[in-house]
N, C-alpha and C. Protein backbone atom coordinates (compact mmCIF):
# COMPACT_ATOMS: atom_id res chain seq x y z
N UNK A 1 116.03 102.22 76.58
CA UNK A 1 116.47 103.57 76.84
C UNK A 1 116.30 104.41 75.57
N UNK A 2 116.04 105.82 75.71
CA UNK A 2 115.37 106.48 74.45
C UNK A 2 116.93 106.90 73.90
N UNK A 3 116.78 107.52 72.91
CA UNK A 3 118.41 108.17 72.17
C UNK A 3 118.21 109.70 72.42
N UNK A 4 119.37 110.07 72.26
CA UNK A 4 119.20 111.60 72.61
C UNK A 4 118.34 112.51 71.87
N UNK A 5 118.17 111.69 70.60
CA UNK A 5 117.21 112.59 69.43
C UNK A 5 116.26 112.47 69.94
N UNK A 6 115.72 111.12 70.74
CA UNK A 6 114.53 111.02 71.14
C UNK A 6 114.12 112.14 72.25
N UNK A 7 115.35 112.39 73.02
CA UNK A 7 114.80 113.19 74.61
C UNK A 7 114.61 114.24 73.99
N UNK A 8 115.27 114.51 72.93
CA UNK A 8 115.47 116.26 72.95
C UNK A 8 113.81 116.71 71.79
N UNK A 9 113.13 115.71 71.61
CA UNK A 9 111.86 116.22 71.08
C UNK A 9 110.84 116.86 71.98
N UNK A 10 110.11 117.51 71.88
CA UNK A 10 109.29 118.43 72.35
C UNK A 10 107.81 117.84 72.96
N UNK A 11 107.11 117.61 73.90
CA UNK A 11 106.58 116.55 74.08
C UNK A 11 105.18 116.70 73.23
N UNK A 12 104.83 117.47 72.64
CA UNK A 12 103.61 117.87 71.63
C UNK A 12 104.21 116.62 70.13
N UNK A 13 105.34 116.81 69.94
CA UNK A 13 105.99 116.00 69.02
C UNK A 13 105.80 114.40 69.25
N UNK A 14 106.22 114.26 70.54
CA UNK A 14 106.34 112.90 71.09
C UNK A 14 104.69 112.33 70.69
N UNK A 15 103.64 113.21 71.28
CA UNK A 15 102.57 113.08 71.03
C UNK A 15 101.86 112.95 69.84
N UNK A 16 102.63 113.46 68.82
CA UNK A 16 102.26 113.37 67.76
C UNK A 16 102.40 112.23 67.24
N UNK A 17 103.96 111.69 67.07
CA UNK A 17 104.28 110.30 66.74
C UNK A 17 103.46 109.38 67.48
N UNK A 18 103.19 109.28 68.32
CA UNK A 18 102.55 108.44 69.02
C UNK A 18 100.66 108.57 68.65
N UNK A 19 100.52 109.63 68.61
CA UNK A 19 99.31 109.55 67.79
C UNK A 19 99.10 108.87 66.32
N UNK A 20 100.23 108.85 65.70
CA UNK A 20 100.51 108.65 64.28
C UNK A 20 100.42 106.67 64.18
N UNK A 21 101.42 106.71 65.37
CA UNK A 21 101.75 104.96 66.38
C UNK A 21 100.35 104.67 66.23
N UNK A 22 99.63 105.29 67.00
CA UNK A 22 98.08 104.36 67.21
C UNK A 22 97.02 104.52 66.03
N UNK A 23 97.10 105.33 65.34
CA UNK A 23 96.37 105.41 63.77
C UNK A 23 96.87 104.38 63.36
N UNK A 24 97.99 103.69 63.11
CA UNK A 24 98.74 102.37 62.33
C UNK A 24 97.94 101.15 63.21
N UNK A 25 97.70 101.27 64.25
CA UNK A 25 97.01 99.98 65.30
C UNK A 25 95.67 100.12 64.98
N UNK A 26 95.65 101.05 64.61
CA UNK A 26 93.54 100.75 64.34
C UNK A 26 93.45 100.50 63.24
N UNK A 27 94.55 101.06 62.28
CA UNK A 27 94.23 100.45 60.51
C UNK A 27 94.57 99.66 60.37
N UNK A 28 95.48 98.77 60.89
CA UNK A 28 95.69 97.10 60.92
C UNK A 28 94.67 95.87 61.37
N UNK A 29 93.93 96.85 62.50
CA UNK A 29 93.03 95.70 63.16
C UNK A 29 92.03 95.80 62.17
N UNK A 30 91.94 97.24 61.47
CA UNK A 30 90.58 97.13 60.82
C UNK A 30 90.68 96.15 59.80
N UNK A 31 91.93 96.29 58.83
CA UNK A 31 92.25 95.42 58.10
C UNK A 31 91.89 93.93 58.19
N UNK A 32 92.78 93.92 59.63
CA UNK A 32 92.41 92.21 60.12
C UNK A 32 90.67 91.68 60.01
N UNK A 33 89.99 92.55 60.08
CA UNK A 33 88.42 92.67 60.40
C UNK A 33 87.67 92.39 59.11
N UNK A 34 88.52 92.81 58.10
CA UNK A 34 87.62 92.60 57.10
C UNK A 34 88.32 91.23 56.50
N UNK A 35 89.22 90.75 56.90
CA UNK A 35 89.70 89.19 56.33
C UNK A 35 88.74 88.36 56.39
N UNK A 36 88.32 87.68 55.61
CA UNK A 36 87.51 86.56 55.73
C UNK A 36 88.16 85.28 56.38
N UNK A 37 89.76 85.68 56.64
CA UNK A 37 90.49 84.32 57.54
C UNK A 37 90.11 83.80 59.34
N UNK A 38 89.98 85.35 59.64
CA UNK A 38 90.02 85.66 60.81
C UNK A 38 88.29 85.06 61.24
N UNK A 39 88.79 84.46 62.54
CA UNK A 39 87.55 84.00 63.13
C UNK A 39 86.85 84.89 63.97
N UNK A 40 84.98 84.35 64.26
CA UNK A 40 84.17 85.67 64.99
C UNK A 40 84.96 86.03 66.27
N UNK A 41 85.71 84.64 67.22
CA UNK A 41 85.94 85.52 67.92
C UNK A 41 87.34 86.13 68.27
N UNK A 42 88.34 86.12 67.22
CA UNK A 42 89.25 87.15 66.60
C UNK A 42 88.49 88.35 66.43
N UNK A 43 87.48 88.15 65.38
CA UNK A 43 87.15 89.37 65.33
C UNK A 43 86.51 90.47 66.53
N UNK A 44 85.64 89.72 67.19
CA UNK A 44 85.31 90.60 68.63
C UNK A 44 86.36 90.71 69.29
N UNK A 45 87.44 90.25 69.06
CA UNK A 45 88.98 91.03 70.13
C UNK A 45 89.21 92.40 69.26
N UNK A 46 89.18 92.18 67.75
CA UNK A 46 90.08 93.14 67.36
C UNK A 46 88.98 94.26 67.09
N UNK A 47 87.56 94.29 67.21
CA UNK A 47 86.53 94.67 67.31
C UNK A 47 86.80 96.04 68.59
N UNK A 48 87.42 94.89 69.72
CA UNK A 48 87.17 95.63 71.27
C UNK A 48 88.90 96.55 71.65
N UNK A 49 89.61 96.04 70.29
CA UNK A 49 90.95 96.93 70.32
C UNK A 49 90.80 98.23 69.39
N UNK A 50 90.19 98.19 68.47
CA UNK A 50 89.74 99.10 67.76
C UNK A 50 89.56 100.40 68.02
N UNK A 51 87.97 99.72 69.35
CA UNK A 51 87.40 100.95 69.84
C UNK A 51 88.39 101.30 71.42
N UNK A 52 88.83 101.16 71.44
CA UNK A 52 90.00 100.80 72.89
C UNK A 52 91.09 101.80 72.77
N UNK A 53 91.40 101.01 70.82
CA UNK A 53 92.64 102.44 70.48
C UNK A 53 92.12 103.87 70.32
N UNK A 54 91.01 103.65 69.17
CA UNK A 54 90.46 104.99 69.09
C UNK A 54 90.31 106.20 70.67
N UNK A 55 89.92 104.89 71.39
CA UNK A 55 89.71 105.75 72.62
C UNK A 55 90.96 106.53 73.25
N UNK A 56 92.14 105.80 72.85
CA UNK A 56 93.10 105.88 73.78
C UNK A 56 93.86 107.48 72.66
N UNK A 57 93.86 106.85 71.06
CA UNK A 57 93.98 108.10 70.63
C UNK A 57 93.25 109.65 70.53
N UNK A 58 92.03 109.18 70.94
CA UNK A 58 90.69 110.75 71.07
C UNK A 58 91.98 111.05 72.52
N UNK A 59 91.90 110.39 73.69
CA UNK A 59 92.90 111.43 75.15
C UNK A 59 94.00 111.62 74.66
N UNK A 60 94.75 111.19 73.50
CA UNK A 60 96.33 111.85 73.28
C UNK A 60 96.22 112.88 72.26
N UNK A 61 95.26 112.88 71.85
CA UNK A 61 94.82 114.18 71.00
C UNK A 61 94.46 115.33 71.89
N UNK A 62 93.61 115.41 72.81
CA UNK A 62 93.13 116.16 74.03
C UNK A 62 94.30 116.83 74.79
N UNK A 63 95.19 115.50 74.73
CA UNK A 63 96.57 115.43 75.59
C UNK A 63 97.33 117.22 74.92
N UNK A 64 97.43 116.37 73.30
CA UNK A 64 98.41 117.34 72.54
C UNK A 64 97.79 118.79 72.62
N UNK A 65 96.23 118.93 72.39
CA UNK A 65 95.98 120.41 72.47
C UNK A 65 95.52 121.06 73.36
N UNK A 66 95.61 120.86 74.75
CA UNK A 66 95.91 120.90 75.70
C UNK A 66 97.45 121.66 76.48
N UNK A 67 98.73 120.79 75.64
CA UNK A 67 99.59 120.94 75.68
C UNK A 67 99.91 122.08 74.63
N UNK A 68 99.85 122.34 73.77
CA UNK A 68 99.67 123.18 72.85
C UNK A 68 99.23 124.74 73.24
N UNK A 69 98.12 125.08 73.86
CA UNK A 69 97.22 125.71 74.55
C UNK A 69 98.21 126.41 75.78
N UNK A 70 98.76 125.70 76.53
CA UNK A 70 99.77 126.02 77.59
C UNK A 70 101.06 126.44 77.25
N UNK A 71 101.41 126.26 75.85
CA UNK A 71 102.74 126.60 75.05
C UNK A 71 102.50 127.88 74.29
N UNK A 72 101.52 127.95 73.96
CA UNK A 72 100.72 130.02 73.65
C UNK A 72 100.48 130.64 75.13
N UNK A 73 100.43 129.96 76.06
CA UNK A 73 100.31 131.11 77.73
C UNK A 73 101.39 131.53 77.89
């Protein structure tokens, strides 16, 4: 269940953190990527999360200015 600080944010905000959320998931995997620990096919997972997150963060970006756009109408 969210906290009240949480409801009462603005959903451009929400979006933001959460954009911020998935920048931390792609710089970790990338990280993981360049370990020389990690095996090839570790790496083609974190390879196929990478481009998966990026993807998922390019529509919450779209999302936010979008939302943004409708908050100046």
């Amino acid at each position: 269940m969210a906290s009240e600080t949480e409801e009462a944010l603005p959903p451009g905000a929400i979006l933001h953190d959460t954009l911020n959320q998935v920048s931390s998931i792609i710089s970790v995997a990338q990280l993981c990527l360049i370990s020389k620990e990690v095996s090839p096919e570790i790496q083609h997972d974190l390879k196929r999360i990478v481009e998966m997150t990026k993807a998922v963060a390019a529509n919450l970006k779209r999302l936010a200015e979008t939302l943004e756009e409708e908050e100046e109408a």
